[in-house]
PDB file of N, CA and C in Angstrom:
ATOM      1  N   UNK A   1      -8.824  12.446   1.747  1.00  0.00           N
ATOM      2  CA  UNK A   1      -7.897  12.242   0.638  1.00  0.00           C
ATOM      3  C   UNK A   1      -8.594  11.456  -0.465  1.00  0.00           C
ATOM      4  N   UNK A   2      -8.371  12.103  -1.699  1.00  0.00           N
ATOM      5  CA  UNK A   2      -8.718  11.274  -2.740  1.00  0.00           C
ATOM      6  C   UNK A   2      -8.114   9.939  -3.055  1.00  0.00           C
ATOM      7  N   UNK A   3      -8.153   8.710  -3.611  1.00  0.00           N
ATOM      8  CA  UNK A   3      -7.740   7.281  -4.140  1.00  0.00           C
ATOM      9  C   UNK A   3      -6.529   7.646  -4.449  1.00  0.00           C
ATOM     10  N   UNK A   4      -6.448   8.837  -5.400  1.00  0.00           N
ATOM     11  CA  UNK A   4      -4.928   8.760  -5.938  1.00  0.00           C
ATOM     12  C   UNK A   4      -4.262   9.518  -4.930  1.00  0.00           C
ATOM     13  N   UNK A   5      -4.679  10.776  -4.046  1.00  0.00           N
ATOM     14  CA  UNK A   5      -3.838  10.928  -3.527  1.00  0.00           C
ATOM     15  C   UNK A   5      -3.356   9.976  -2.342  1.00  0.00           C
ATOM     16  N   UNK A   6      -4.219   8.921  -2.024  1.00  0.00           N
ATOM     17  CA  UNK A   6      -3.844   7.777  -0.950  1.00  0.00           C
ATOM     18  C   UNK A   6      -2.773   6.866  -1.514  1.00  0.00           C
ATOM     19  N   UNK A   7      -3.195   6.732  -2.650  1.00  0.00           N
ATOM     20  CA  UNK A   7      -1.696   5.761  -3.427  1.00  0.00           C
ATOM     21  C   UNK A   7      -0.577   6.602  -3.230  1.00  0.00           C
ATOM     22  N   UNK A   8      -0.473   7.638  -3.643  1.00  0.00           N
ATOM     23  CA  UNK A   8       0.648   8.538  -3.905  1.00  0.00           C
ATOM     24  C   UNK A   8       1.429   8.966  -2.463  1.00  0.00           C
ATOM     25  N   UNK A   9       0.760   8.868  -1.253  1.00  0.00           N
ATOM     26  CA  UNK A   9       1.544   8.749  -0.122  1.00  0.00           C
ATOM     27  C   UNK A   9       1.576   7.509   0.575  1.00  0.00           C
ATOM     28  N   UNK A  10       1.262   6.299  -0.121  1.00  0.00           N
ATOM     29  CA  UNK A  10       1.467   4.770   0.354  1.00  0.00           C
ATOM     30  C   UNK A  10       2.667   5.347  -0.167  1.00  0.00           C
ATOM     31  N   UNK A  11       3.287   5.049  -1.631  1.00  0.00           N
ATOM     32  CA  UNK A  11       4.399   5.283  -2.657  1.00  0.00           C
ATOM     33  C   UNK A  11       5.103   5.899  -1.794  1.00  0.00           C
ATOM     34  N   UNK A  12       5.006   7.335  -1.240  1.00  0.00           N
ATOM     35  CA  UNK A  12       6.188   8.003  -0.755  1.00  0.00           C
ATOM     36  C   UNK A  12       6.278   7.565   0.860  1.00  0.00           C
ATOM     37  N   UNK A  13       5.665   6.879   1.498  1.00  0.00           N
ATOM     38  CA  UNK A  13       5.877   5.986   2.858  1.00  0.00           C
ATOM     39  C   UNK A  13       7.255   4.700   2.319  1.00  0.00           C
ATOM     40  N   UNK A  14       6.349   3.853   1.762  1.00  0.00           N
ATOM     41  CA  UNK A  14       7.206   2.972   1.030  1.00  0.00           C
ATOM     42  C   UNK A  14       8.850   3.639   0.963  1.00  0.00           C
ATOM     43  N   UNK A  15       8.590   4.890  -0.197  1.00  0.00           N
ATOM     44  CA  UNK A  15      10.026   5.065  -0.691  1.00  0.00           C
ATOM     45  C   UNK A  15      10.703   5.799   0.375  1.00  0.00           C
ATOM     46  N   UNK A  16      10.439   6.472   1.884  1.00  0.00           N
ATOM     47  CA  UNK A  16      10.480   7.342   2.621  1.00  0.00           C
ATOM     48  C   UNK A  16      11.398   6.173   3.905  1.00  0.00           C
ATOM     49  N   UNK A  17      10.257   5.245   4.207  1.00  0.00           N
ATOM     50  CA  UNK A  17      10.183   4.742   5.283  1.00  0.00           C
ATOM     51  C   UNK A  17      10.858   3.079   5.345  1.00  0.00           C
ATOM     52  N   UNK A  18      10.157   2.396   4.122  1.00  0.00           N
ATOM     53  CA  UNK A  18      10.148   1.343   3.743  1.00  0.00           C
ATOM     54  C   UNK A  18       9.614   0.531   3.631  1.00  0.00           C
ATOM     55  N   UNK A  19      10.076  -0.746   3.155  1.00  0.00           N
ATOM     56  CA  UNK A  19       8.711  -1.687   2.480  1.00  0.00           C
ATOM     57  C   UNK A  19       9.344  -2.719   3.120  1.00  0.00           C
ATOM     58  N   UNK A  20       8.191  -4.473   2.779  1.00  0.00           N
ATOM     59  CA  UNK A  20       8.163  -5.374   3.815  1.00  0.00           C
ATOM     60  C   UNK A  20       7.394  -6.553   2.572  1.00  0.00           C
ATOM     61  N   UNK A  21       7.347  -8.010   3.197  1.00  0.00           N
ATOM     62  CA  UNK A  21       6.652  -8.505   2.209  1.00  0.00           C
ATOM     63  C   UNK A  21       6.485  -9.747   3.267  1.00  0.00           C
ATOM     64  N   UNK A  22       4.908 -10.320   3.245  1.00  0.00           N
ATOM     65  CA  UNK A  22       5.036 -11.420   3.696  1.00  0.00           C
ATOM     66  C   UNK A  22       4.187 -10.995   5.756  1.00  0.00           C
ATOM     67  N   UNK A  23       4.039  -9.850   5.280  1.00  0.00           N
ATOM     68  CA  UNK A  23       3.467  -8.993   6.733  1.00  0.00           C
ATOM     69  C   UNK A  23       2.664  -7.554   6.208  1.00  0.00           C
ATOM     70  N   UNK A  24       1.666  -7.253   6.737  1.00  0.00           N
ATOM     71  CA  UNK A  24       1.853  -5.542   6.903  1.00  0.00           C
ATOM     72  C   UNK A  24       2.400  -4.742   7.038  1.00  0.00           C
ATOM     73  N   UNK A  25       3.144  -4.702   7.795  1.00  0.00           N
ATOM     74  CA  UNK A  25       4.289  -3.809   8.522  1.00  0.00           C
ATOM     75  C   UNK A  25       4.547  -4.812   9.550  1.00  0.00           C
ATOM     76  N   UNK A  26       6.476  -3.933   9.770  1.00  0.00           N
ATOM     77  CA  UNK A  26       6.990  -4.630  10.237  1.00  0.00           C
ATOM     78  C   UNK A  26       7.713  -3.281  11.510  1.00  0.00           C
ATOM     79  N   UNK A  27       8.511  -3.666  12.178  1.00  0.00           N
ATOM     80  CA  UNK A  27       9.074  -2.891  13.783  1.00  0.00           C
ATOM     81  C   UNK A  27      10.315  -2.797  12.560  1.00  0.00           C
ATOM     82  N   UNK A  28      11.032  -3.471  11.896  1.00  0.00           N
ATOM     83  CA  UNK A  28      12.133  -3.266  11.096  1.00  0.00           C
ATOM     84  C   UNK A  28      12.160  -4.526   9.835  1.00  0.00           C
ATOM     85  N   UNK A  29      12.701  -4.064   8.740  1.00  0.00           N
ATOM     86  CA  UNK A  29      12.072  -4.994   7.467  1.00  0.00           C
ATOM     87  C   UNK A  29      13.125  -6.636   7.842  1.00  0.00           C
ATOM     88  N   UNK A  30      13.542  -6.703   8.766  1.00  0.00           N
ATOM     89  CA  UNK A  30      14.038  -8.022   9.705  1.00  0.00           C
ATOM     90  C   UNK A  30      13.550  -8.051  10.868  1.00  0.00           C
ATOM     91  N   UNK A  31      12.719  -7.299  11.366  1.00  0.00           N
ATOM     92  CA  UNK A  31      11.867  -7.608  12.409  1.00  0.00           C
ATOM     93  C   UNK A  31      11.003  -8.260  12.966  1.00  0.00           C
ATOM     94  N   UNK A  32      10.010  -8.147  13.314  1.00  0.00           N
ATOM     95  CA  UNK A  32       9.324  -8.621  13.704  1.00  0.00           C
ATOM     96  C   UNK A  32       7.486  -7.862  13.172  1.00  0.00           C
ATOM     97  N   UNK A  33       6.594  -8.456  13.000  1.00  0.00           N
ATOM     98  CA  UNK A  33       5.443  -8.250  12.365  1.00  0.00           C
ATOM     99  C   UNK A  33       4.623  -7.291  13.329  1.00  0.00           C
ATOM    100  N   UNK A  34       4.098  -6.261  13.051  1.00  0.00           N
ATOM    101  CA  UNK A  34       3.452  -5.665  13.609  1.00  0.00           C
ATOM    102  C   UNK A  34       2.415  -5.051  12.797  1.00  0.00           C
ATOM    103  N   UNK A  35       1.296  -4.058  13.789  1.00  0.00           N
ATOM    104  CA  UNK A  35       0.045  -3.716  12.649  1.00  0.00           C
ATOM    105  C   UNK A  35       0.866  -2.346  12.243  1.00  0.00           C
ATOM    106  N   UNK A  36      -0.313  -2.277  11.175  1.00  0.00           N
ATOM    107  CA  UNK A  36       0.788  -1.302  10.162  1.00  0.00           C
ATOM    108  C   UNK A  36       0.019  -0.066  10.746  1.00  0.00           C
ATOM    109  N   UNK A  37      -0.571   0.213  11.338  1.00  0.00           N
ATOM    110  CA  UNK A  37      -1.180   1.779  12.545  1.00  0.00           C
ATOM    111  C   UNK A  37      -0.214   1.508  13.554  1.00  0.00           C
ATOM    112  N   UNK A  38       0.863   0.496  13.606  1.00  0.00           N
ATOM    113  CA  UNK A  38       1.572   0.916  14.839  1.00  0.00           C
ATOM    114  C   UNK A  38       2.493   1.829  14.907  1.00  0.00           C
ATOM    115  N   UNK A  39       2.531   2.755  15.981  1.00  0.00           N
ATOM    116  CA  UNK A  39       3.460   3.837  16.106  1.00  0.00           C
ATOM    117  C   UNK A  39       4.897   3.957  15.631  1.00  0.00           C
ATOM    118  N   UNK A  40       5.580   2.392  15.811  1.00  0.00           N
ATOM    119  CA  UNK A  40       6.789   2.366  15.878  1.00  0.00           C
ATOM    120  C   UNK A  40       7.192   1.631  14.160  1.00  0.00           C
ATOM    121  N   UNK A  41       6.134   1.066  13.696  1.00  0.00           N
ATOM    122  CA  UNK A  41       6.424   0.961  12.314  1.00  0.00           C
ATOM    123  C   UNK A  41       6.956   1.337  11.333  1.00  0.00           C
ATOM    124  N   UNK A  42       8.368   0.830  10.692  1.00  0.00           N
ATOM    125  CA  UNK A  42       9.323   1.011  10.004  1.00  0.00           C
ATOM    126  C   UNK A  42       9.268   0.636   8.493  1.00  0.00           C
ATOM    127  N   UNK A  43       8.291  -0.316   8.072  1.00  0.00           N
ATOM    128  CA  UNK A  43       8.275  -0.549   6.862  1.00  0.00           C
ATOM    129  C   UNK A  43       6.956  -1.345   6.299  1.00  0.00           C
ATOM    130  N   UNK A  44       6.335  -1.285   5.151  1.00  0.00           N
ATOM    131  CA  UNK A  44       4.486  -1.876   5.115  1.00  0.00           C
ATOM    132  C   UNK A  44       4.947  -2.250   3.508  1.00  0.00           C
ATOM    133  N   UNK A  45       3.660  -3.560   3.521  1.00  0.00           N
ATOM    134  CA  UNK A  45       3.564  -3.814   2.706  1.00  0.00           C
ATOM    135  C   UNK A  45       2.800  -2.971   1.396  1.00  0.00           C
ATOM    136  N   UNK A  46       2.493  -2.664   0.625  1.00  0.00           N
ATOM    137  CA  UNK A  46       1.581  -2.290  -0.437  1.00  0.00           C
ATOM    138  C   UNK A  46       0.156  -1.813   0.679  1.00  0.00           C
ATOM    139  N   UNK A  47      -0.237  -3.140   0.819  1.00  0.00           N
ATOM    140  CA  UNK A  47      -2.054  -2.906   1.242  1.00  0.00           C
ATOM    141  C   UNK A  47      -1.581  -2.096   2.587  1.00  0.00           C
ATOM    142  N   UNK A  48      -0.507  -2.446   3.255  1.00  0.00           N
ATOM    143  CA  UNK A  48      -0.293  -1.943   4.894  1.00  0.00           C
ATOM    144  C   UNK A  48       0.038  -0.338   4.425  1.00  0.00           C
ATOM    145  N   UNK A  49       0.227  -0.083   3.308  1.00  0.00           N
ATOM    146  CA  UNK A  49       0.799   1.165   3.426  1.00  0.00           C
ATOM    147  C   UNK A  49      -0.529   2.177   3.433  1.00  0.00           C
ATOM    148  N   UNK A  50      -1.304   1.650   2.343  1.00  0.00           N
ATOM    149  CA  UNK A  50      -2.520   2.359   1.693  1.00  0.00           C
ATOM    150  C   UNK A  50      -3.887   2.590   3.075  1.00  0.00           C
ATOM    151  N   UNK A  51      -3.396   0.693   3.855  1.00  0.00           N
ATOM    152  CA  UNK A  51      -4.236   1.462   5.305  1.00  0.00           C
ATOM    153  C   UNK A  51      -3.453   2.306   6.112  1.00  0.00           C
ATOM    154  N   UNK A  52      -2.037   2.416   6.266  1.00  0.00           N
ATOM    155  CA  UNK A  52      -1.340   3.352   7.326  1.00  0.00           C
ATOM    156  C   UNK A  52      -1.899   4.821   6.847  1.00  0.00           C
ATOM    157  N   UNK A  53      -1.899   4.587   5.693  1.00  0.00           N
ATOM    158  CA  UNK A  53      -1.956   6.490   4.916  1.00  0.00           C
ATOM    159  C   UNK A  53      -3.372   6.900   5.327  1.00  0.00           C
ATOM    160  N   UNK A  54      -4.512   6.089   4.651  1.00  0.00           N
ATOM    161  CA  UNK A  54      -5.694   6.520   5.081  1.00  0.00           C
ATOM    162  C   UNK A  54      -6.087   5.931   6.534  1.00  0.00           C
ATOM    163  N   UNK A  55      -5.573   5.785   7.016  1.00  0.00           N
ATOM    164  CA  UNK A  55      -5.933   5.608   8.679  1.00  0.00           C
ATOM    165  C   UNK A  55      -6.937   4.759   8.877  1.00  0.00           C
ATOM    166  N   UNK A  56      -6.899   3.553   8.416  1.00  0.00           N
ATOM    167  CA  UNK A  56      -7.694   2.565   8.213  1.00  0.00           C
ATOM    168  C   UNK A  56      -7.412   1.610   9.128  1.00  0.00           C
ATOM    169  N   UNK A  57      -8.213   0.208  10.023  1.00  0.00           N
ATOM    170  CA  UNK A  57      -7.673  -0.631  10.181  1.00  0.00           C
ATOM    171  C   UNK A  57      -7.924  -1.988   9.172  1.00  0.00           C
ATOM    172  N   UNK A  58      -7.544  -2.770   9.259  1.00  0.00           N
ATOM    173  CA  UNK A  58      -7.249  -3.659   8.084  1.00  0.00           C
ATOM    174  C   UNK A  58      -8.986  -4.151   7.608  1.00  0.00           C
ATOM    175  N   UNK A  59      -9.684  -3.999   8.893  1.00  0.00           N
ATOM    176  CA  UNK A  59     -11.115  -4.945   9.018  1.00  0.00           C
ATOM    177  C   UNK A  59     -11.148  -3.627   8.028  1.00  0.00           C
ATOM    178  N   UNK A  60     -11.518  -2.346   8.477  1.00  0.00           N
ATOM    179  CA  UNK A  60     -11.953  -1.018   7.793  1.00  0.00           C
ATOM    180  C   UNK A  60     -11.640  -1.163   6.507  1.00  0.00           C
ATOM    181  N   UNK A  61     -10.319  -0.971   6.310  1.00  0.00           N
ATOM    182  CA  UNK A  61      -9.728  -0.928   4.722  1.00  0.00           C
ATOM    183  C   UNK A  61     -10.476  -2.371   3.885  1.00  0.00           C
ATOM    184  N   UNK A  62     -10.838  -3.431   4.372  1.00  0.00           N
ATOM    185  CA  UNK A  62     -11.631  -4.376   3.568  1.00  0.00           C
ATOM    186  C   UNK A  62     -12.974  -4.428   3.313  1.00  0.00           C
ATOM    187  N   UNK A  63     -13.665  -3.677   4.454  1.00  0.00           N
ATOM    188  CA  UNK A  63     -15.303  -3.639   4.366  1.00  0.00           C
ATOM    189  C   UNK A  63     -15.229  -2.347   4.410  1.00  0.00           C
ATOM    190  N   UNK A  64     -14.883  -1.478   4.112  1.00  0.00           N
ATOM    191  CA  UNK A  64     -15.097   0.356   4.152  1.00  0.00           C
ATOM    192  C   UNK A  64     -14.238   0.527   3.450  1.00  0.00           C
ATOM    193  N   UNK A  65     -13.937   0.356   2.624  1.00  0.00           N
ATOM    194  CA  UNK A  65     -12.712   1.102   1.204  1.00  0.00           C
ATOM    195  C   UNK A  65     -13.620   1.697   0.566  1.00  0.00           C
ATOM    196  N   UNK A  66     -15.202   2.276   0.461  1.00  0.00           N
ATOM    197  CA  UNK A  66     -15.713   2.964  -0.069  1.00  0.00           C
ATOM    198  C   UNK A  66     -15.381   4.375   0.479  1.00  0.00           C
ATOM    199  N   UNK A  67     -14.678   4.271   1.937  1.00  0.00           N
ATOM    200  CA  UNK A  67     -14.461   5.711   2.068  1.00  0.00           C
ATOM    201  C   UNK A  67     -13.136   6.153   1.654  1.00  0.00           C
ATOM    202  N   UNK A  68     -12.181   5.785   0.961  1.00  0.00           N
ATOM    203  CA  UNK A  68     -11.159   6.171   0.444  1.00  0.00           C
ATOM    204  C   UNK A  68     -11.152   5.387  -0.706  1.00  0.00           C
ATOM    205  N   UNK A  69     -11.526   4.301  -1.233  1.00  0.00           N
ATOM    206  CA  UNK A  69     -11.344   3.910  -2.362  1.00  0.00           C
ATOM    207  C   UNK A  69     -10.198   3.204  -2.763  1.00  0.00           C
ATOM    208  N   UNK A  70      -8.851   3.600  -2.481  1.00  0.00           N
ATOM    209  CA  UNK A  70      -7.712   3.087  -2.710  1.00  0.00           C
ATOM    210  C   UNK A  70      -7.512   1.704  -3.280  1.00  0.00           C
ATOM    211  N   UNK A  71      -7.763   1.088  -2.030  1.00  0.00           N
ATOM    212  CA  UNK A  71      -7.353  -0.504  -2.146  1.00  0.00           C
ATOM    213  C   UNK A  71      -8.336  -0.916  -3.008  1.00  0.00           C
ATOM    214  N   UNK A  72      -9.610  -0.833  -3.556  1.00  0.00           N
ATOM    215  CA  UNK A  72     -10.219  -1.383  -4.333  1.00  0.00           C
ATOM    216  C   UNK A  72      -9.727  -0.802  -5.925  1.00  0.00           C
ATOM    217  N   UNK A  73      -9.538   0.335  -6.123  1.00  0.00           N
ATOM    218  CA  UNK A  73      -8.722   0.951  -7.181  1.00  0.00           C
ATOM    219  C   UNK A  73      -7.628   0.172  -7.396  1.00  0.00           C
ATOM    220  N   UNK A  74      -6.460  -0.032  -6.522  1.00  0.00           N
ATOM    221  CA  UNK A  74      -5.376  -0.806  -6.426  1.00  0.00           C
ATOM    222  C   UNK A  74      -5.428  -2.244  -7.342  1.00  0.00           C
ATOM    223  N   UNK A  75      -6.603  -2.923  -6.361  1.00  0.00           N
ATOM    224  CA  UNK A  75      -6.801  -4.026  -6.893  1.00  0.00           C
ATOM    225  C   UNK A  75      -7.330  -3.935  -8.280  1.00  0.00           C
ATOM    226  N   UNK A  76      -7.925  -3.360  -8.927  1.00  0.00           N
ATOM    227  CA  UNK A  76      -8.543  -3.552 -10.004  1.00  0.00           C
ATOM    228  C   UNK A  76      -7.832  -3.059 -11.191  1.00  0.00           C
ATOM    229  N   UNK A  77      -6.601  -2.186 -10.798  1.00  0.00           N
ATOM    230  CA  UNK A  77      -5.307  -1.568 -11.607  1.00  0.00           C
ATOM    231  C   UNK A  77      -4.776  -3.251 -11.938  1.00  0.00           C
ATOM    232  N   UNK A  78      -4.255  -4.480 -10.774  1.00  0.00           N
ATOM    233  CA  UNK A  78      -3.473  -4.988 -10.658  1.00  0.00           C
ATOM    234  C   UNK A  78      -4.076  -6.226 -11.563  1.00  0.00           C
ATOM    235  N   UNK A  79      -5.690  -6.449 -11.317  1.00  0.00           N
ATOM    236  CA  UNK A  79      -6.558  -7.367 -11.388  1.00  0.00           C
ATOM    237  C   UNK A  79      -6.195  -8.464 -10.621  1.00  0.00           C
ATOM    238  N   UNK A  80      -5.509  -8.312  -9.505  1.00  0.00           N
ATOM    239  CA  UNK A  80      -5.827  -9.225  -8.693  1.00  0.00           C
ATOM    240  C   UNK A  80      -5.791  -8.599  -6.943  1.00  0.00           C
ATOM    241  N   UNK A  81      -5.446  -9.250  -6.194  1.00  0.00           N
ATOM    242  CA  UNK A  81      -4.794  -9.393  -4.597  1.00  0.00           C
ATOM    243  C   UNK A  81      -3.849  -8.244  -4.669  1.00  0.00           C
ATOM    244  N   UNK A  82      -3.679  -7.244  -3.892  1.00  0.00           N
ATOM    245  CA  UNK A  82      -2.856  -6.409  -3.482  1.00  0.00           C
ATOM    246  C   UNK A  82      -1.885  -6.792  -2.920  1.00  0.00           C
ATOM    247  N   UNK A  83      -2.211  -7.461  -2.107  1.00  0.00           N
ATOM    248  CA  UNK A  83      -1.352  -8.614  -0.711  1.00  0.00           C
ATOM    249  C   UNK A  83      -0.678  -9.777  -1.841  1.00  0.00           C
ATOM    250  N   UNK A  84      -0.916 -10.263  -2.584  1.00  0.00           N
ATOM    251  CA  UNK A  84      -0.459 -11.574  -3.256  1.00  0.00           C
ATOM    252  C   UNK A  84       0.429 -11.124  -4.341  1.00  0.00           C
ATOM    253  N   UNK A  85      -0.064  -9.808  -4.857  1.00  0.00           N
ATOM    254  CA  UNK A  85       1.368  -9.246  -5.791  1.00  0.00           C
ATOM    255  C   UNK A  85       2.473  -8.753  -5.146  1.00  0.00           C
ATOM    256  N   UNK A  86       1.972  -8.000  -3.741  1.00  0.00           N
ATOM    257  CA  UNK A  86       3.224  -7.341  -3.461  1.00  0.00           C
ATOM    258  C   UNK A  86       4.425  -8.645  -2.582  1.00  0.00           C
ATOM    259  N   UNK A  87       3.172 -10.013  -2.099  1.00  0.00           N
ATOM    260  CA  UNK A  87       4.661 -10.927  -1.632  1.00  0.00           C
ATOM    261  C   UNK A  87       5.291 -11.742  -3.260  1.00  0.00           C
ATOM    262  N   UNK A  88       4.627 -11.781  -4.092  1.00  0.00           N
ATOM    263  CA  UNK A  88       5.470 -12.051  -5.334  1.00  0.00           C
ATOM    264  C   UNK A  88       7.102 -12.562  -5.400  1.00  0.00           C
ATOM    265  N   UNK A  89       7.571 -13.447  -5.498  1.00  0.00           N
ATOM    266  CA  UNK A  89       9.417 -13.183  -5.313  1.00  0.00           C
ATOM    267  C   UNK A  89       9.581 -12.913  -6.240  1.00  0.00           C
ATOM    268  N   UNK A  90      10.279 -12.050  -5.769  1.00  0.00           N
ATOM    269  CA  UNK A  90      11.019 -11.104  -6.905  1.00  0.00           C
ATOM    270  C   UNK A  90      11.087  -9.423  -6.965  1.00  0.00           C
ATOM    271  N   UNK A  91       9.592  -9.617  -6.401  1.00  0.00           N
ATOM    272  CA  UNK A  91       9.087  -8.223  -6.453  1.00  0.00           C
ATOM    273  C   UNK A  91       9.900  -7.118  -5.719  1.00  0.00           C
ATOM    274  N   UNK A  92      10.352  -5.527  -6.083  1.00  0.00           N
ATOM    275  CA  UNK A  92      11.202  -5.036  -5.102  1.00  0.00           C
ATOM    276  C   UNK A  92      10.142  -3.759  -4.731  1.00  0.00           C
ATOM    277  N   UNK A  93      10.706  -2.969  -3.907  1.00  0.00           N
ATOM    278  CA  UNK A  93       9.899  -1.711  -3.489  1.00  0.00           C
ATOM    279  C   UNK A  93       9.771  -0.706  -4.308  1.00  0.00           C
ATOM    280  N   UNK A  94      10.917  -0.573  -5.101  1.00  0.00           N
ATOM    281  CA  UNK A  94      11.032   0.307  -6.334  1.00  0.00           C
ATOM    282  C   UNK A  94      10.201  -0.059  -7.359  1.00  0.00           C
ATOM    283  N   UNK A  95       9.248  -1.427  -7.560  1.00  0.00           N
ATOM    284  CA  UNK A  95       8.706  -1.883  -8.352  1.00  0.00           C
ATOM    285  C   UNK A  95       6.923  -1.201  -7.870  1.00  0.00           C
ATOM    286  N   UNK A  96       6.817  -1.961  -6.640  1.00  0.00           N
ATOM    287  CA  UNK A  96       5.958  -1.602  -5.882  1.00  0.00           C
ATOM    288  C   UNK A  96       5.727  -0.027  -5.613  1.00  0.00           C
ATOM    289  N   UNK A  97       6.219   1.017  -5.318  1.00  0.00           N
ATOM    290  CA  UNK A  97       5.944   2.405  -5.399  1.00  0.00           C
ATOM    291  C   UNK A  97       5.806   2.925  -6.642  1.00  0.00           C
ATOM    292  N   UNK A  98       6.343   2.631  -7.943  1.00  0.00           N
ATOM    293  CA  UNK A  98       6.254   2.894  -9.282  1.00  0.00           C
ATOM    294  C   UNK A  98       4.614   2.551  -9.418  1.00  0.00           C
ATOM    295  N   UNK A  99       4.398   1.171  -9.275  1.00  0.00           N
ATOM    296  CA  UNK A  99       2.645   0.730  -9.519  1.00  0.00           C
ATOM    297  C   UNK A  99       1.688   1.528  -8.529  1.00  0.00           C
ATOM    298  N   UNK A 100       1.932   1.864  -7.532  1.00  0.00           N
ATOM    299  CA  UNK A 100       1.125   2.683  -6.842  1.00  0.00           C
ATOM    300  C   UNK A 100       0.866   3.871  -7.074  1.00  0.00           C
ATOM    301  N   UNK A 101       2.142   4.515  -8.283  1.00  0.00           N
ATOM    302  CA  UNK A 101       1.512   5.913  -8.920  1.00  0.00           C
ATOM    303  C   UNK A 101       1.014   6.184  -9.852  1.00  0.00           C
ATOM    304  N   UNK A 102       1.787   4.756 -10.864  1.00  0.00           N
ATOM    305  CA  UNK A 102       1.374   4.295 -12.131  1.00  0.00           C
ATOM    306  C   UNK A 102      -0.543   3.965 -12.225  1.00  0.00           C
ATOM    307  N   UNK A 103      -0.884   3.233 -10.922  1.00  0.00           N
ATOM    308  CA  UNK A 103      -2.352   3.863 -10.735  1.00  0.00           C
ATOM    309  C   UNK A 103      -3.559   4.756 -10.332  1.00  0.00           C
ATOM    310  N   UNK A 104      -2.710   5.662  -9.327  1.00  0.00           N
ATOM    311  CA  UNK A 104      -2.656   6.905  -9.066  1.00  0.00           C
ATOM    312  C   UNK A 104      -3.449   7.839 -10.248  1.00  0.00           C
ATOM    313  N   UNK A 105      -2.060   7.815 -11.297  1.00  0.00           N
ATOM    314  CA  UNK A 105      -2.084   8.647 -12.472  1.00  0.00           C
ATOM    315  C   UNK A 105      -3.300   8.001 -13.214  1.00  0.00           C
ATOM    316  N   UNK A 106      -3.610   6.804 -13.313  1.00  0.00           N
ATOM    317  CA  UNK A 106      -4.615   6.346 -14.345  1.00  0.00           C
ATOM    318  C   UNK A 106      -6.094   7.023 -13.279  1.00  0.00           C
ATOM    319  N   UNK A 107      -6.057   6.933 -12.108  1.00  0.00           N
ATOM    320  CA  UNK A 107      -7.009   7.371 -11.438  1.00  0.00           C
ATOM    321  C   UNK A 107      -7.507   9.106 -11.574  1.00  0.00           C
ATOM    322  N   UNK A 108      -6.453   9.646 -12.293  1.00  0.00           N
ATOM    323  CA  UNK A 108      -6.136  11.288 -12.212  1.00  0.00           C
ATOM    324  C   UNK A 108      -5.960  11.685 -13.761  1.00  0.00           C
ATOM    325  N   UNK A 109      -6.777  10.219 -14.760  1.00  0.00           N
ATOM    326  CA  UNK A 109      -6.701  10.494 -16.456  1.00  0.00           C
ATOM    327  C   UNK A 109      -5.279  10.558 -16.805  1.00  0.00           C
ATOM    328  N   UNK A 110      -4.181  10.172 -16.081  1.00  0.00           N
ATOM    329  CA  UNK A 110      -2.897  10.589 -17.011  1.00  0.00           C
ATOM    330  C   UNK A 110      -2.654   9.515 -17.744  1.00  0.00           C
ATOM    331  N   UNK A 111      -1.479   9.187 -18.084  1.00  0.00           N
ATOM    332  CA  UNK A 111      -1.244   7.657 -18.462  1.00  0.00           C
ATOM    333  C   UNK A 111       0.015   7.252 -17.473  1.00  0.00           C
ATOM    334  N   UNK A 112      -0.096   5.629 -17.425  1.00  0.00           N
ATOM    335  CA  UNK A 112       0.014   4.739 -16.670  1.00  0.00           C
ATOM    336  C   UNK A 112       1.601   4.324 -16.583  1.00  0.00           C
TER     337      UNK A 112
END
């Protein structure tokens, strides 16, 4: 999968499945914390989503994002922490899946 198409099914996990803040993924977004490759996982943060999609584990997705690209794209859309915007208060999921296509598209020449 290309960068944007890895954002673009974090986004539709997120809007599909659900989102979380303050964890990777979670067993339920009042649950309890789990890794975001776990089977039974109900809802991910931003970065948890982008490793669930490309089948990453977290070590992978930080020292090997050259093989999908995503999360370093991500970050450099955001200019900062992937993880530190998406626990933000305030921040909602609808906010969070919008920016994940919104860089997507800049990744794919559209506008943002």
């Amino acid at each position: 999968m290309s960068p944007a198409e890895v954002l673009e099914a974090a986004a539709d996990l997120i809007e599909s499945r659900g989102w979380c803040q303050g964890r990777y993924a979670a067993i339920a977004v009042d649950g309890g914390s789990c890794g975001h490759l776990h089977p039974e996982a109900t809802c991910w943060c931003a970065e948890g989503a982008i490793g669930r999609v490309a089948g990453l584990t977290l070590w992978a997705l930080w020292q090997l994002d050259g093989r999908c690209g995503a999360l370093a794209a991500m970050r450099d859309y955001l200019g900062r922490s992937v993880v530190t915007w998406n626990d933000e208060k305030g921040r909602t999921a609808e906010e969070v899946a919008r920016e994940l296509r919104a860089c997507a598209a800049k990744l794919r020449g559209g506008a943002q």
